[in-house]
N, C-alpha and C. Protein backbone atom coordinates (compact mmCIF):
# COMPACT_ATOMS: atom_id res chain seq x y z
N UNK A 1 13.79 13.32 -20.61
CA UNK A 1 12.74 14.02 -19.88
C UNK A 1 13.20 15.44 -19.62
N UNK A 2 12.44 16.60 -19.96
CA UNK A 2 12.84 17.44 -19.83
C UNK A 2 11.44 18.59 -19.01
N UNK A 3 11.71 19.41 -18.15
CA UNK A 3 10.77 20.58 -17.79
C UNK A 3 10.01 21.71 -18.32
N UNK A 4 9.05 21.66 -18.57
CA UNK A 4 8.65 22.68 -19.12
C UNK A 4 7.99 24.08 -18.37
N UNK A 5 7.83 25.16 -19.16
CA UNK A 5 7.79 26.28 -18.39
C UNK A 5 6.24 25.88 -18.08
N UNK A 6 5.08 25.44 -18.38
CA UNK A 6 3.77 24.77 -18.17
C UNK A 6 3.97 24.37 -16.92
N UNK A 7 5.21 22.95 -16.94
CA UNK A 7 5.16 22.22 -15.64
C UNK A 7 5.65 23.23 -14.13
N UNK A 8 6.50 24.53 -14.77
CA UNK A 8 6.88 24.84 -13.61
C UNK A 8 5.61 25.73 -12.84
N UNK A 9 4.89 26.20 -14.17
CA UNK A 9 3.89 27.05 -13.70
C UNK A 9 2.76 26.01 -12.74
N UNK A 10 2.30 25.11 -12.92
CA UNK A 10 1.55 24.04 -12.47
C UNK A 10 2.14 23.71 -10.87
N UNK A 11 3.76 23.53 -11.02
CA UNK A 11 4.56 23.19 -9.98
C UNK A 11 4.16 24.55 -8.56
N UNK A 12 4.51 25.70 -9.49
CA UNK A 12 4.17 26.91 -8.74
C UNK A 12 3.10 27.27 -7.98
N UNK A 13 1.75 26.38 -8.84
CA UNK A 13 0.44 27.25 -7.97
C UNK A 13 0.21 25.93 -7.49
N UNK A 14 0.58 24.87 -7.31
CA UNK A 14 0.35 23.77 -5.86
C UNK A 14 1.15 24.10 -5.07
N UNK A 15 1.99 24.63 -5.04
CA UNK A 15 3.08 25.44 -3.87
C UNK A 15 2.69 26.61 -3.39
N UNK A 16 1.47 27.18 -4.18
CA UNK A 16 1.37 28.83 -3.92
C UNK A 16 2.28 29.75 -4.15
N UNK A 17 3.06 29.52 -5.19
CA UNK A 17 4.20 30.74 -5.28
C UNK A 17 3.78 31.36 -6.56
N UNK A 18 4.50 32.00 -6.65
CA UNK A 18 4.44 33.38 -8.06
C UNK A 18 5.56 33.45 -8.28
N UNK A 19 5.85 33.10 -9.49
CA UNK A 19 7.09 33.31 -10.26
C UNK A 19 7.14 34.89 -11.59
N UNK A 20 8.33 35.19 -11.45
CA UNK A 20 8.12 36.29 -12.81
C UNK A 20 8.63 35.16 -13.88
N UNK A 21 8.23 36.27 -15.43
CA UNK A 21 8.95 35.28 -16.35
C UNK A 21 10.40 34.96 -16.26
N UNK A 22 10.98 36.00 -15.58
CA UNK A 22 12.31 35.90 -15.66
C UNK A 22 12.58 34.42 -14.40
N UNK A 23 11.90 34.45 -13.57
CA UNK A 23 12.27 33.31 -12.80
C UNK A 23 11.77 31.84 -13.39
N UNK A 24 10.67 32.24 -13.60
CA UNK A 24 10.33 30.83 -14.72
C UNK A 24 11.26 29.92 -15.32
N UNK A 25 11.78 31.09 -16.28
CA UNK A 25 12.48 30.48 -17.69
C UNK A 25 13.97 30.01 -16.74
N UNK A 26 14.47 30.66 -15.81
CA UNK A 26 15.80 30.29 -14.98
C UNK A 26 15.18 29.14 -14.37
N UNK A 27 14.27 28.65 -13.72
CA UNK A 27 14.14 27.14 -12.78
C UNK A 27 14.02 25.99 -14.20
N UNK A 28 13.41 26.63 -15.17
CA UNK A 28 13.34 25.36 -16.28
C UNK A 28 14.37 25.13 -16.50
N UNK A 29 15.75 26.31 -16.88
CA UNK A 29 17.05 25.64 -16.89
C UNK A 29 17.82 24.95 -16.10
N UNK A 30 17.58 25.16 -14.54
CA UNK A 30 18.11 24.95 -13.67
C UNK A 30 17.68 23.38 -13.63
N UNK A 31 16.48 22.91 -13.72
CA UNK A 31 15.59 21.91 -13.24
C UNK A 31 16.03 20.82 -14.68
N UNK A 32 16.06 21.45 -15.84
CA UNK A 32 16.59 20.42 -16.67
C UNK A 32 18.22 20.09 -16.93
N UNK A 33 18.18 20.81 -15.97
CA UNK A 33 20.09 20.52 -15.94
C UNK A 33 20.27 19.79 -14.66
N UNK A 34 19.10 19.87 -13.78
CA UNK A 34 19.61 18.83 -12.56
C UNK A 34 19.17 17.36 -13.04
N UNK A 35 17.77 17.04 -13.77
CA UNK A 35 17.79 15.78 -14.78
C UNK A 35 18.61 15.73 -15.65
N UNK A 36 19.29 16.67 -16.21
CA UNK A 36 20.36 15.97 -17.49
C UNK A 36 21.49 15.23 -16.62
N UNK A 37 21.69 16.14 -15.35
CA UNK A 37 22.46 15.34 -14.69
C UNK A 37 22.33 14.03 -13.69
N UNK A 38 21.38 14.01 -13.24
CA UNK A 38 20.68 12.33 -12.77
C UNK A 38 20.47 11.64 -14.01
N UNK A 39 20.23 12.20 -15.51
CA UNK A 39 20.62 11.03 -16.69
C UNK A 39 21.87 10.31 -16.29
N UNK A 40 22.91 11.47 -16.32
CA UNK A 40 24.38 10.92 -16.36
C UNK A 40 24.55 9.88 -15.19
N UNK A 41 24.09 10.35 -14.56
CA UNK A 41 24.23 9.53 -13.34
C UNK A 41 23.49 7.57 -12.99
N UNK A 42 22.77 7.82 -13.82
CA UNK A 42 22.17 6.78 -14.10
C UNK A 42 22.82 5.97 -15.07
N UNK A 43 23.37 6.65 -15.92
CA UNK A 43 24.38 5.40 -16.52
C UNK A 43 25.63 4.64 -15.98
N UNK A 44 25.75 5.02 -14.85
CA UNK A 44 26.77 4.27 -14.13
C UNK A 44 26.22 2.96 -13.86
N UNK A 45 27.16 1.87 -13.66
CA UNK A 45 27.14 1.07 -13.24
C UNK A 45 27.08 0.41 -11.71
N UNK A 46 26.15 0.35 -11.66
CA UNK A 46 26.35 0.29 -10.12
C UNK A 46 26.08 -1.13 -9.25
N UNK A 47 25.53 -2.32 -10.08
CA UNK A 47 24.93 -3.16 -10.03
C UNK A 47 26.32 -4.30 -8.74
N UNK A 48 27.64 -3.90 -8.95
CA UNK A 48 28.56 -4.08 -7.71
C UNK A 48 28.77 -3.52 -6.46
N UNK A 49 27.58 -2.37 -6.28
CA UNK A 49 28.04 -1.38 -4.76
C UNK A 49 26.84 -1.78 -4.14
N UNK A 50 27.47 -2.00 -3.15
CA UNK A 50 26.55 -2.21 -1.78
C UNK A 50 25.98 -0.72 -1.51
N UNK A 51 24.41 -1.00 -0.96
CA UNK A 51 23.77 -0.08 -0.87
C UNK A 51 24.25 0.93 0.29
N UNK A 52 24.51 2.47 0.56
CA UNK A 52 25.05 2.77 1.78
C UNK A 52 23.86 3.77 2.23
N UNK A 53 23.39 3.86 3.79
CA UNK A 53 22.73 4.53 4.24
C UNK A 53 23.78 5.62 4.77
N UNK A 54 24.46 5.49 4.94
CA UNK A 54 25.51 6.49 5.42
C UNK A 54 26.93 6.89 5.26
N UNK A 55 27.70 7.88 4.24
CA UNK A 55 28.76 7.51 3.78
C UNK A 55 29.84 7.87 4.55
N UNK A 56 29.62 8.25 5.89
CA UNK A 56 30.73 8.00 7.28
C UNK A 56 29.94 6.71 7.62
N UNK A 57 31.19 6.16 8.49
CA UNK A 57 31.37 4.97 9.07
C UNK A 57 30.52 4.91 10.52
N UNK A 58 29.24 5.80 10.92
CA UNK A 58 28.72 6.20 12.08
C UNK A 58 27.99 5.18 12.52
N UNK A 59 28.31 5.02 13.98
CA UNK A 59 27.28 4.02 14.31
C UNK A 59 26.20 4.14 15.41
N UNK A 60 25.21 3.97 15.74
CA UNK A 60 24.86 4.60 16.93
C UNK A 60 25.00 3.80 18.31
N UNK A 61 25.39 4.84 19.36
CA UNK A 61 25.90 4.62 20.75
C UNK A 61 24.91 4.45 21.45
N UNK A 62 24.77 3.15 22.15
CA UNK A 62 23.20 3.58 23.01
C UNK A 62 23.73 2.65 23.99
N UNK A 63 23.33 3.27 25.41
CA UNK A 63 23.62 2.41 27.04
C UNK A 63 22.91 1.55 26.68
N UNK A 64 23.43 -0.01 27.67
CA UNK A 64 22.37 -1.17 27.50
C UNK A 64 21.71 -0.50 28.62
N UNK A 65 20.30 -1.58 28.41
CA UNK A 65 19.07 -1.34 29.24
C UNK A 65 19.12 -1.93 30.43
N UNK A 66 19.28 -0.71 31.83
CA UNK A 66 19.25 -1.72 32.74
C UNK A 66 17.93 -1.73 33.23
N UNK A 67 17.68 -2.20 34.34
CA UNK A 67 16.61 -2.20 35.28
C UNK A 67 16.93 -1.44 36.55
N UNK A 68 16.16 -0.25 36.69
CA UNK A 68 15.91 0.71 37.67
C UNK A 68 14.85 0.46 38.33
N UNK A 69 15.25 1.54 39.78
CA UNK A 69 13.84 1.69 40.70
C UNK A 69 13.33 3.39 40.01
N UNK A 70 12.05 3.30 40.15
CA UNK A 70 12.28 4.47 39.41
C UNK A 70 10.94 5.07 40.85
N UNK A 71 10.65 6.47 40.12
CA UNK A 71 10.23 6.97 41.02
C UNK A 71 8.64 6.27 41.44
N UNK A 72 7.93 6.65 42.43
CA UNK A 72 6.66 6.59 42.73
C UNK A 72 5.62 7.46 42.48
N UNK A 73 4.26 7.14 42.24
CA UNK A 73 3.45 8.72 41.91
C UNK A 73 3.45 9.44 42.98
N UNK A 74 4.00 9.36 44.53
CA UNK A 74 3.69 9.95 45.45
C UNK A 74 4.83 11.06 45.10
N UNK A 75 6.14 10.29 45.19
CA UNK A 75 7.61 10.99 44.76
C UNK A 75 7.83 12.15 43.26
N UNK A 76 6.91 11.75 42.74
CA UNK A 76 6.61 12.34 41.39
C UNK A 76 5.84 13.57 41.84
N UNK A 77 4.75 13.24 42.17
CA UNK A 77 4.17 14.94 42.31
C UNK A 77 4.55 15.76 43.88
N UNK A 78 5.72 14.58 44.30
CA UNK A 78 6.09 16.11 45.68
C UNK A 78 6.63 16.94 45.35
N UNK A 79 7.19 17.35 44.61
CA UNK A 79 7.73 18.76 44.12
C UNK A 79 6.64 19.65 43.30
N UNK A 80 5.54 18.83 42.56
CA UNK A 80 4.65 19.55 41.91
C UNK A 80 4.26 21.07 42.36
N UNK A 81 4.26 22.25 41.54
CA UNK A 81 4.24 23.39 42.14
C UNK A 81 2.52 22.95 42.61
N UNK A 82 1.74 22.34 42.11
CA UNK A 82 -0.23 21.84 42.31
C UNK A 82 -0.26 20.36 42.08
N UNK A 83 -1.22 19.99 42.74
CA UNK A 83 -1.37 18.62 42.33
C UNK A 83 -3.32 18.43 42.85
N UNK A 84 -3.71 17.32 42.26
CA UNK A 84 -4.93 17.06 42.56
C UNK A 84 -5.42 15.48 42.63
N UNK A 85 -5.86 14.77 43.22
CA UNK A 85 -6.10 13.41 43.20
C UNK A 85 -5.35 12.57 43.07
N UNK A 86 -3.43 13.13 42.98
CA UNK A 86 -2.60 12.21 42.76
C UNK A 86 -1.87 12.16 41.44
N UNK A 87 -2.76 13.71 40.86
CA UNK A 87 -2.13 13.96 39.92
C UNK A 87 -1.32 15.44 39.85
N UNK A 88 -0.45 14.92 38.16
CA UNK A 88 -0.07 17.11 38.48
C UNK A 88 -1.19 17.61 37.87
N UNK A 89 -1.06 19.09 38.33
CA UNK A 89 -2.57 20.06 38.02
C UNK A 89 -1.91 20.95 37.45
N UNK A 90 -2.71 21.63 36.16
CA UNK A 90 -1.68 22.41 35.57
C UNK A 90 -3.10 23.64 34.95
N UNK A 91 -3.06 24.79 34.62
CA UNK A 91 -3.68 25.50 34.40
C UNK A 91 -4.95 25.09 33.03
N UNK A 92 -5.66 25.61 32.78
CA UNK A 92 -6.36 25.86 31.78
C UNK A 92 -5.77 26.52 30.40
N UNK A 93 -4.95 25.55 29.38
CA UNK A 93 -4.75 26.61 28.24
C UNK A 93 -5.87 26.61 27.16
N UNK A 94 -6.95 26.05 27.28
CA UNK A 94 -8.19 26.09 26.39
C UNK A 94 -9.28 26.86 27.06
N UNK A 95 -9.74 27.74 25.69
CA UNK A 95 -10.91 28.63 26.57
C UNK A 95 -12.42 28.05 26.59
């Protein structure tokens, strides 16, 4: 499978870009040299490696879940710089 200067032009105006010829003819090389190289890559054998989502050993850290008191709506909007019916009140950003 290889790129053609057609496909890059096609590639270009669903992206909205403008290429010169000189950039053209450089992404077709560039672009069929990154498939010549996922060819190569595909001939490996791989059918023994476990699949890895991550090639550090990272794991994620998370507190267990406790059970809190948490605040009240009264406690919630006493600091409110406005409040209205129990709620916060906050300006108009739509005209």
């Amino acid at each position: 499978m290889s790129v053609s200067i057609e496909q890059v032009e096609h590639i270009a105006r669903l992206a909205k870009l403008s290429f010169t010829e000189d950039e053209k003819a450089r992404l077709v090389l560039q672009l069929n040299q990154i498939l010549n190289y996922m060819n190569k890559l595909n001939e490996l054998d791989t059918s023994e490696v476990e699949p890895t989502y991550n090639v550090l050993a990272l794991k994620n850290v998370m507190r267990a879940d406790e059970v809190k008191t948490w605040l009240t709506q009264d406690e919630a909007i006493a600091n409110a710089p406005a409040s209205s019916h129990g709620y916060f009140s906050v300006p108009k950003v739509i005209g």
